[in-house]
C-alpha atoms as a PDB file:
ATOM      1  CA  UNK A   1       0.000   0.000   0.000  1.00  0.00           C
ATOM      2  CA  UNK A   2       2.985   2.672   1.025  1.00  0.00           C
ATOM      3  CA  UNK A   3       3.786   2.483  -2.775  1.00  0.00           C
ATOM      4  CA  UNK A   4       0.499   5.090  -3.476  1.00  0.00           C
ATOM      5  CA  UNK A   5       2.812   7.313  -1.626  1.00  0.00           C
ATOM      6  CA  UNK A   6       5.803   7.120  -2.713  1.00  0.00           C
ATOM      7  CA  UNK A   7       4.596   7.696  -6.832  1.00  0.00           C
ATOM      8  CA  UNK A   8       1.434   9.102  -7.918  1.00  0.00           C
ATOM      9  CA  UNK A   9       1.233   7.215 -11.095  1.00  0.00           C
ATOM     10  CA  UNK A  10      -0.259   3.664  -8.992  1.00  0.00           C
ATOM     11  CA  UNK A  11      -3.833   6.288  -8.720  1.00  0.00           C
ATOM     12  CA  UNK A  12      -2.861   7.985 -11.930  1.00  0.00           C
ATOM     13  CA  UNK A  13      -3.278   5.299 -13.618  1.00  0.00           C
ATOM     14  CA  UNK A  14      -6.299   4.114 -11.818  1.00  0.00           C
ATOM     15  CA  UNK A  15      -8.052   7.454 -12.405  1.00  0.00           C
ATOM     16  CA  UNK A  16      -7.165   7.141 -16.395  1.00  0.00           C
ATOM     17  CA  UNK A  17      -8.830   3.767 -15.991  1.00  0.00           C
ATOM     18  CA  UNK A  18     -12.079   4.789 -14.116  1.00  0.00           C
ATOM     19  CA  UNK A  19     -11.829   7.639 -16.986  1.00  0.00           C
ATOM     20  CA  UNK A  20     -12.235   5.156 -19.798  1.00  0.00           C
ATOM     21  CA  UNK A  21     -14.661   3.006 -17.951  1.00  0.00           C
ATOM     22  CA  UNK A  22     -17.156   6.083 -17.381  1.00  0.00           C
ATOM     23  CA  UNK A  23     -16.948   6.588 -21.321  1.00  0.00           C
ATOM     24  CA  UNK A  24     -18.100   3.239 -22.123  1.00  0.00           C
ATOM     25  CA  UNK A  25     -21.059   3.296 -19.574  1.00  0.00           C
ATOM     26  CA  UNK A  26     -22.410   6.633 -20.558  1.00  0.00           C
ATOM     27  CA  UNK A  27     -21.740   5.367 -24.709  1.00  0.00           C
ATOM     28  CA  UNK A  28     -23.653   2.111 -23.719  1.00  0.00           C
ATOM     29  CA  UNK A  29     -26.173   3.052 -21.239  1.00  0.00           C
ATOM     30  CA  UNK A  30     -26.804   6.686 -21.681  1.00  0.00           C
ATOM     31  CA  UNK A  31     -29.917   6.597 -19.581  1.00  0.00           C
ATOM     32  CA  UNK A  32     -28.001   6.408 -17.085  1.00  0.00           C
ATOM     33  CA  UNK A  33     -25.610   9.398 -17.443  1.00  0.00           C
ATOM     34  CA  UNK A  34     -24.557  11.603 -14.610  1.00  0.00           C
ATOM     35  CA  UNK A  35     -22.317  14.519 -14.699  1.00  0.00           C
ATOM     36  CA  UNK A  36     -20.953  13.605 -11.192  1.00  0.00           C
ATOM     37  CA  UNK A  37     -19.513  10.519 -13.295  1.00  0.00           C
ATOM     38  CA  UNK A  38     -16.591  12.668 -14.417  1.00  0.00           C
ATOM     39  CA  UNK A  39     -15.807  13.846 -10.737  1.00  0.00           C
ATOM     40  CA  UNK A  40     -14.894   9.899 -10.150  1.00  0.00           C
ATOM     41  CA  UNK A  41     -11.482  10.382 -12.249  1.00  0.00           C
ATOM     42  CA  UNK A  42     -10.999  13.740 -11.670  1.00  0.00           C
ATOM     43  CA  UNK A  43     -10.882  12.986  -7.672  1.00  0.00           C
ATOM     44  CA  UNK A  44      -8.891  10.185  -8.238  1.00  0.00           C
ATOM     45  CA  UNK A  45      -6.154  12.043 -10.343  1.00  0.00           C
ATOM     46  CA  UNK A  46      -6.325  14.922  -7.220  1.00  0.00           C
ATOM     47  CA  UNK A  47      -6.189  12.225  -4.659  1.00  0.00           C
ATOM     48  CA  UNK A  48      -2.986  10.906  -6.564  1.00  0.00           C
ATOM     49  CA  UNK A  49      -0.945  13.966  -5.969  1.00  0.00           C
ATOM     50  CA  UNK A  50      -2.337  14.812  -3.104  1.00  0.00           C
ATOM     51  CA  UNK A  51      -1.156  11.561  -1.305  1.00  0.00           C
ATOM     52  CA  UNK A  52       1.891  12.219  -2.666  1.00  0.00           C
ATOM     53  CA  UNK A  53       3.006  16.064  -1.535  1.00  0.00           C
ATOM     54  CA  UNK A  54       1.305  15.557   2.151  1.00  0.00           C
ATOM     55  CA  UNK A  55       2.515  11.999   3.211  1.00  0.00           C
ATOM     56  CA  UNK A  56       6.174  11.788   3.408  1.00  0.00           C
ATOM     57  CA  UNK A  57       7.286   7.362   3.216  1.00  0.00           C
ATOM     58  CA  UNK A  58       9.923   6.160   5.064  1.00  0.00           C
ATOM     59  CA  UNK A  59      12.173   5.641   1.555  1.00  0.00           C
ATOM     60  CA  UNK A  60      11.534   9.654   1.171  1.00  0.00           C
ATOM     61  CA  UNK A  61      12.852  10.269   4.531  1.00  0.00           C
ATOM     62  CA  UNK A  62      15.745   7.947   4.229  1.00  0.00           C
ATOM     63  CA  UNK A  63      16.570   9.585   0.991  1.00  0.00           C
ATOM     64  CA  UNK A  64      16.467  13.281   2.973  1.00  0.00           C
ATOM     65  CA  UNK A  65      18.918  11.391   5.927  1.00  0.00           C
ATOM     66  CA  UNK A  66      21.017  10.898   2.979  1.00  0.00           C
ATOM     67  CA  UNK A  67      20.908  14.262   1.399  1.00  0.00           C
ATOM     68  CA  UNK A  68      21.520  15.815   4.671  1.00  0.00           C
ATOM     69  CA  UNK A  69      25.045  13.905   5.160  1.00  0.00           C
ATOM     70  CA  UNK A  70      25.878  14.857   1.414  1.00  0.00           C
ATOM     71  CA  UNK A  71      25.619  18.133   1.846  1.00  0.00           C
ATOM     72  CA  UNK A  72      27.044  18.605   4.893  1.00  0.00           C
ATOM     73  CA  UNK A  73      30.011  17.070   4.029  1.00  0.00           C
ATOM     74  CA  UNK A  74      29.760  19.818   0.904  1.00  0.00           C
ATOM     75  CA  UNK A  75      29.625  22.379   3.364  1.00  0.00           C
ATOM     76  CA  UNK A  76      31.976  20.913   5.788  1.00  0.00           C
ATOM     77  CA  UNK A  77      29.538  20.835   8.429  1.00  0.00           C
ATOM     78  CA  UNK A  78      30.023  18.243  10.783  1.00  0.00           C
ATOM     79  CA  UNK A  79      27.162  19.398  13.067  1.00  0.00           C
ATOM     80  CA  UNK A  80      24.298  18.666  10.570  1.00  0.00           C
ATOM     81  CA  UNK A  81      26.343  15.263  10.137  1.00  0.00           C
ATOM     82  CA  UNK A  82      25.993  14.733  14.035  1.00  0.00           C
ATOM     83  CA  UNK A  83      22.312  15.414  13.582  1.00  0.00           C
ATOM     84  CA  UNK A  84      21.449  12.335  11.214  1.00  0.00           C
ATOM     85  CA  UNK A  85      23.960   9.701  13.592  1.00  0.00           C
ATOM     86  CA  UNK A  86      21.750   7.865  16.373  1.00  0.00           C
ATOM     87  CA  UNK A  87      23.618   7.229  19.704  1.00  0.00           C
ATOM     88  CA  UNK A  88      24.486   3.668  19.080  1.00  0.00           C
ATOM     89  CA  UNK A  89      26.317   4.367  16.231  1.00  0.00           C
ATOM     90  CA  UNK A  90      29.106   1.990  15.369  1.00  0.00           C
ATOM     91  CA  UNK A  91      31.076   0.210  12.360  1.00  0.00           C
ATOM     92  CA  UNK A  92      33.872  -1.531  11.650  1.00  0.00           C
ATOM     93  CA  UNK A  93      36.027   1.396  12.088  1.00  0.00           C
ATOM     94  CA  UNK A  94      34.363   3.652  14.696  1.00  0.00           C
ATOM     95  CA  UNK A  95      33.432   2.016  17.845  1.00  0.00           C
ATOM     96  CA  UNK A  96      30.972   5.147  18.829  1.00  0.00           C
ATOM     97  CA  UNK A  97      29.374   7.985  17.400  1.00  0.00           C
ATOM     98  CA  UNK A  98      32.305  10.106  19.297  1.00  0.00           C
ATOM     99  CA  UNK A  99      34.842   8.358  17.456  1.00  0.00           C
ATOM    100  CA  UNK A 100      33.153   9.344  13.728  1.00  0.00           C
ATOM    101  CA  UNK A 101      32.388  12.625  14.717  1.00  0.00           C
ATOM    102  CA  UNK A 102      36.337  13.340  15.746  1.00  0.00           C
ATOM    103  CA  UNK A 103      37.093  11.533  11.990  1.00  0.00           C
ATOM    104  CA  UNK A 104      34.521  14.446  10.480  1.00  0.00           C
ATOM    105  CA  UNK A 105      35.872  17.017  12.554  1.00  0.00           C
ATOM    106  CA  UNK A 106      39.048  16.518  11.648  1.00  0.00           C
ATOM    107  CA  UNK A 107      38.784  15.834   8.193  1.00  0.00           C
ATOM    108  CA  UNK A 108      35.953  18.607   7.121  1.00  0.00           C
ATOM    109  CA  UNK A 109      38.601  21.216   9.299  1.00  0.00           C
ATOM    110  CA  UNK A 110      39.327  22.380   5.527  1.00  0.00           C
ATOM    111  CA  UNK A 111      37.882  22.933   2.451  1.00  0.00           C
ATOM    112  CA  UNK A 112      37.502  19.446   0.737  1.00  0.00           C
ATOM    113  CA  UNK A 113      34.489  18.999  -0.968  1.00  0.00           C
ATOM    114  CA  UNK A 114      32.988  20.965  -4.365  1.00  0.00           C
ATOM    115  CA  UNK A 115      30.220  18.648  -4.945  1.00  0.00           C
ATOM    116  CA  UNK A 116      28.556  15.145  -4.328  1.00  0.00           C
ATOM    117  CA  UNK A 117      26.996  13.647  -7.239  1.00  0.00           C
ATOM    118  CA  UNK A 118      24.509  10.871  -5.470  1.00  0.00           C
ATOM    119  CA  UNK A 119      23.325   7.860  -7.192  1.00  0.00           C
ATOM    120  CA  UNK A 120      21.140   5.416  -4.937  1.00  0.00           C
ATOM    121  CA  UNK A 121      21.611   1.737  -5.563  1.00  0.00           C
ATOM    122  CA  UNK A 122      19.198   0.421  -3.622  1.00  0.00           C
ATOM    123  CA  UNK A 123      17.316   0.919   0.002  1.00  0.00           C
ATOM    124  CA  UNK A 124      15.505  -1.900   1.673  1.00  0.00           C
ATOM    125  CA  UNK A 125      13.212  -1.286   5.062  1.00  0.00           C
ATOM    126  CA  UNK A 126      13.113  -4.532   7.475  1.00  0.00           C
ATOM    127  CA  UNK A 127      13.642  -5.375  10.778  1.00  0.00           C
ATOM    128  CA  UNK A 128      17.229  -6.626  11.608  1.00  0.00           C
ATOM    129  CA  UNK A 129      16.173 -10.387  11.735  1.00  0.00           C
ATOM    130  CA  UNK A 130      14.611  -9.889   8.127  1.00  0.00           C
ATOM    131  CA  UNK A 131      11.306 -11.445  10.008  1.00  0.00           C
ATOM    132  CA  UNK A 132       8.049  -9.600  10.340  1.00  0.00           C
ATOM    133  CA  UNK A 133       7.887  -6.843  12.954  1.00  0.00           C
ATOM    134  CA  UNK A 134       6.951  -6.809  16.471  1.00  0.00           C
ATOM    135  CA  UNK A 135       4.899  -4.007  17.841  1.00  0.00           C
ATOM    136  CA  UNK A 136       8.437  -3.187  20.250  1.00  0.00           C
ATOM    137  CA  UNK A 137      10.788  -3.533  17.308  1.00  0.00           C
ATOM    138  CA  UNK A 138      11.825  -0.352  15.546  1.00  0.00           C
ATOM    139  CA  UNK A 139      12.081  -0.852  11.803  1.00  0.00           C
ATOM    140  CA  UNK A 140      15.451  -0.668  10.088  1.00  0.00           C
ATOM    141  CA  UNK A 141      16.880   0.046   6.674  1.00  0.00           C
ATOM    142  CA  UNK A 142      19.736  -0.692   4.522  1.00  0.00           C
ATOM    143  CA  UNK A 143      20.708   2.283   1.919  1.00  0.00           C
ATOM    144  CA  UNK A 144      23.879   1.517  -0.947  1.00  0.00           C
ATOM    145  CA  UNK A 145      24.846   4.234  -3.100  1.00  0.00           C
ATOM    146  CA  UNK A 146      27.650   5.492  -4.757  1.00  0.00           C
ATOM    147  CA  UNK A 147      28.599   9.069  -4.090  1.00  0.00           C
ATOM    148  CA  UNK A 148      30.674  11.060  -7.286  1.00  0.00           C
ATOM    149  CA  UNK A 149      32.930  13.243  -5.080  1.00  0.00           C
ATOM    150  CA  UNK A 150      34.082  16.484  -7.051  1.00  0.00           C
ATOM    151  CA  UNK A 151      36.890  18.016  -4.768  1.00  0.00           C
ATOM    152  CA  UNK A 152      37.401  21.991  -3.787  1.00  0.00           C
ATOM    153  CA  UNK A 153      40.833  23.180  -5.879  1.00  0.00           C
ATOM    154  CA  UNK A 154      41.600  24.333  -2.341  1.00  0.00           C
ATOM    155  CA  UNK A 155      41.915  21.057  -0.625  1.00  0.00           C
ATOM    156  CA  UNK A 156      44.806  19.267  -0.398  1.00  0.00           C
ATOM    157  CA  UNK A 157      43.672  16.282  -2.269  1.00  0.00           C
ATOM    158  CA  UNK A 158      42.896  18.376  -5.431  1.00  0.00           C
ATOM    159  CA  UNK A 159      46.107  19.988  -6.029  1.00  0.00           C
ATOM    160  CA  UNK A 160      48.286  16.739  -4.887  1.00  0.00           C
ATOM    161  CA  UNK A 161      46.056  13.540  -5.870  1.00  0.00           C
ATOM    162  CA  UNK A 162      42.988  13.777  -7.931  1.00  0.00           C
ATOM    163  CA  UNK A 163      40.123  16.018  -9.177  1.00  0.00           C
ATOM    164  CA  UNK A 164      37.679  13.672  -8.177  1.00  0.00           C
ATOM    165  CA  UNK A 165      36.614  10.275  -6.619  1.00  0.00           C
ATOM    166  CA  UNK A 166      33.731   7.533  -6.836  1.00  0.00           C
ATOM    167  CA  UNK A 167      33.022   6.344  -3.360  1.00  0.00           C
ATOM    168  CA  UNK A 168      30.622   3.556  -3.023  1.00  0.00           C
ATOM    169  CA  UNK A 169      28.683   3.229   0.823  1.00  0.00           C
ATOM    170  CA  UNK A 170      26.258   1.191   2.663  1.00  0.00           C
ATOM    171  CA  UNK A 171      24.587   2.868   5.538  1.00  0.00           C
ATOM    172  CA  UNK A 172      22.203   1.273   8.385  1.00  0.00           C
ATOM    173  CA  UNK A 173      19.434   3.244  10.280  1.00  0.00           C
ATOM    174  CA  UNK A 174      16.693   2.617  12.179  1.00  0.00           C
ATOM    175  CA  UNK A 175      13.560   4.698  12.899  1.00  0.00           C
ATOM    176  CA  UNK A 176      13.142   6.601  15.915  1.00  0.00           C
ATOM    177  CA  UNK A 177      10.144   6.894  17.916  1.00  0.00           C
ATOM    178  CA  UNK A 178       9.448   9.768  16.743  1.00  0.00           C
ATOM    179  CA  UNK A 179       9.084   8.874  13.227  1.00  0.00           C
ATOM    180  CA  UNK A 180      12.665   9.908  12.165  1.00  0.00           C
ATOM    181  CA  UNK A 181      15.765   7.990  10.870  1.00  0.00           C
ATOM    182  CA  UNK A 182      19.293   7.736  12.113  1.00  0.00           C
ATOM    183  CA  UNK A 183      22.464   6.559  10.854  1.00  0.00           C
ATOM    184  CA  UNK A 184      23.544   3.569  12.763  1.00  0.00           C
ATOM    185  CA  UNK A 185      26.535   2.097  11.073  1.00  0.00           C
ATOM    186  CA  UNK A 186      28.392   3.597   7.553  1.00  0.00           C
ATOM    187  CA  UNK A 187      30.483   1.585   5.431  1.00  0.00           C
ATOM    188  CA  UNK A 188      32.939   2.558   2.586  1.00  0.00           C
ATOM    189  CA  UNK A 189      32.528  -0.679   0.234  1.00  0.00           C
ATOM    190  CA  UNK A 190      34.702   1.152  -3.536  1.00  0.00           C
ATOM    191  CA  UNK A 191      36.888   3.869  -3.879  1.00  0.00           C
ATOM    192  CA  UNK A 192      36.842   4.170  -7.897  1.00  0.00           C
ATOM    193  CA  UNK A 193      35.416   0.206  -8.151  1.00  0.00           C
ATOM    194  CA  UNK A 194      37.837  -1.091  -5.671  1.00  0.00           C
ATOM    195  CA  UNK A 195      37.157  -2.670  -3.040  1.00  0.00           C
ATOM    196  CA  UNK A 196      38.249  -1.197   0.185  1.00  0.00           C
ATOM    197  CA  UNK A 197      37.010  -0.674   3.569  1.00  0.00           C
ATOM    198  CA  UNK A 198      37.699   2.277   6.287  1.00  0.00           C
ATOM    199  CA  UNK A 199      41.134   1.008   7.280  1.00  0.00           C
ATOM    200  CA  UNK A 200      41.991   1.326   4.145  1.00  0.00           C
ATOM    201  CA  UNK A 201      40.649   5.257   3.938  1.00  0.00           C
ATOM    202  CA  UNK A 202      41.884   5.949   7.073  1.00  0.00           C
ATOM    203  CA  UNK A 203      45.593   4.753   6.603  1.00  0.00           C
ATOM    204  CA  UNK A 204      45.304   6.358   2.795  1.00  0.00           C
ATOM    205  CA  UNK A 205      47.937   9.446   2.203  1.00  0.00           C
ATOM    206  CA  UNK A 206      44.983  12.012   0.943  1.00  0.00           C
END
């Protein structure tokens, strides 16, 4: 069902159904015309994009977490990247959220980043055991996308390494009670379609 609100074109397509169906009946069985008969597709068609600009899905919000982080690194701005990172936050590299935030500090001290160019791979919404959900479980999700990383002429990497980089991530989150999602755990998974993980980034020269 959460698919009505993610696209419009589920109802659109209903409503240009209902459309042709109300021309048949009042071709066939004029007798029993009615001019509300054209509000049917019409409401439909409103209902369509209606669903879609007031409900906000839990793949739309994901997508915003994901924004955020993007363009906060863009900005070097490691507070709105503190913002999206839940409490627990931990990966293979950073045992706490303390630990990434010193990493973001450190590295977004100076200008780095010109532009992110994001391409999402895929996100899937499930609870950790992959099972159904419990009323007391919070729901989590599973985001991979590659990140085109365009860097400032000031940095350091531009003028000694490279212009640019392809980064390819995998982020967890979970939903909060409130209704939000938070980064749990970040991986780096490619650096320009090689395989690498955040040893390897961290111990890198640039």
């Amino acid at each position: 069902m959460s698919v009505i609100f993610e696209q419009p074109w589920p109802l659109l397509i209903t409503a240009a159904t209902v459309f042709l169906l109300v021309l048949i009946l009042r071709s066939i069985l004029p007798e029993k015309r009615h001019w509300w008969q054209w509000l049917l597709p019409l409401l439909l068609a409103a209902a369509a994009f209606g669903l879609d600009f007031l409900v906000e899905t839990d793949l739309e919000k994901i997508n915003a977490v994901i924004d955020i982080g993007i363009k906060a690194v863009e900005e070097e701005n490691p507070d709105a990247i503190e913002a999206i990172i839940a409490d627990n936050y931990s990966d293979s590299f950073h045992k706490s959220k303390n630990e990434l935030m010193y990493h973001c500090r450190v590295k977004l001290a100076e200008p780095l980043i010109e532009k992110n160019i994001k391409r999402i791979q895929s996100i899937e919404v499930s609870s950790r055991s992959g099972e159904a959900l419990r009323g007391d479980e919070s729901p989590n999700a599973t985001a991979v996308f590659t990140v085109r990383m365009l860097f400032d002429k000031r940095s350091y990497v531009y003028e000694s390494f490279k212009q640019q980089l392809h980064v390819k991530a995998e982020l967890d989150l979970q939903k909060q009670p409130d209704g939000t999602w938070l980064i749990t755990r970040t991986e780096i998974l490619e650096l320009d379609l090689r395989p690498v993980n955040w040893k390897d980034v961290t111990q890198a020269n640039w």
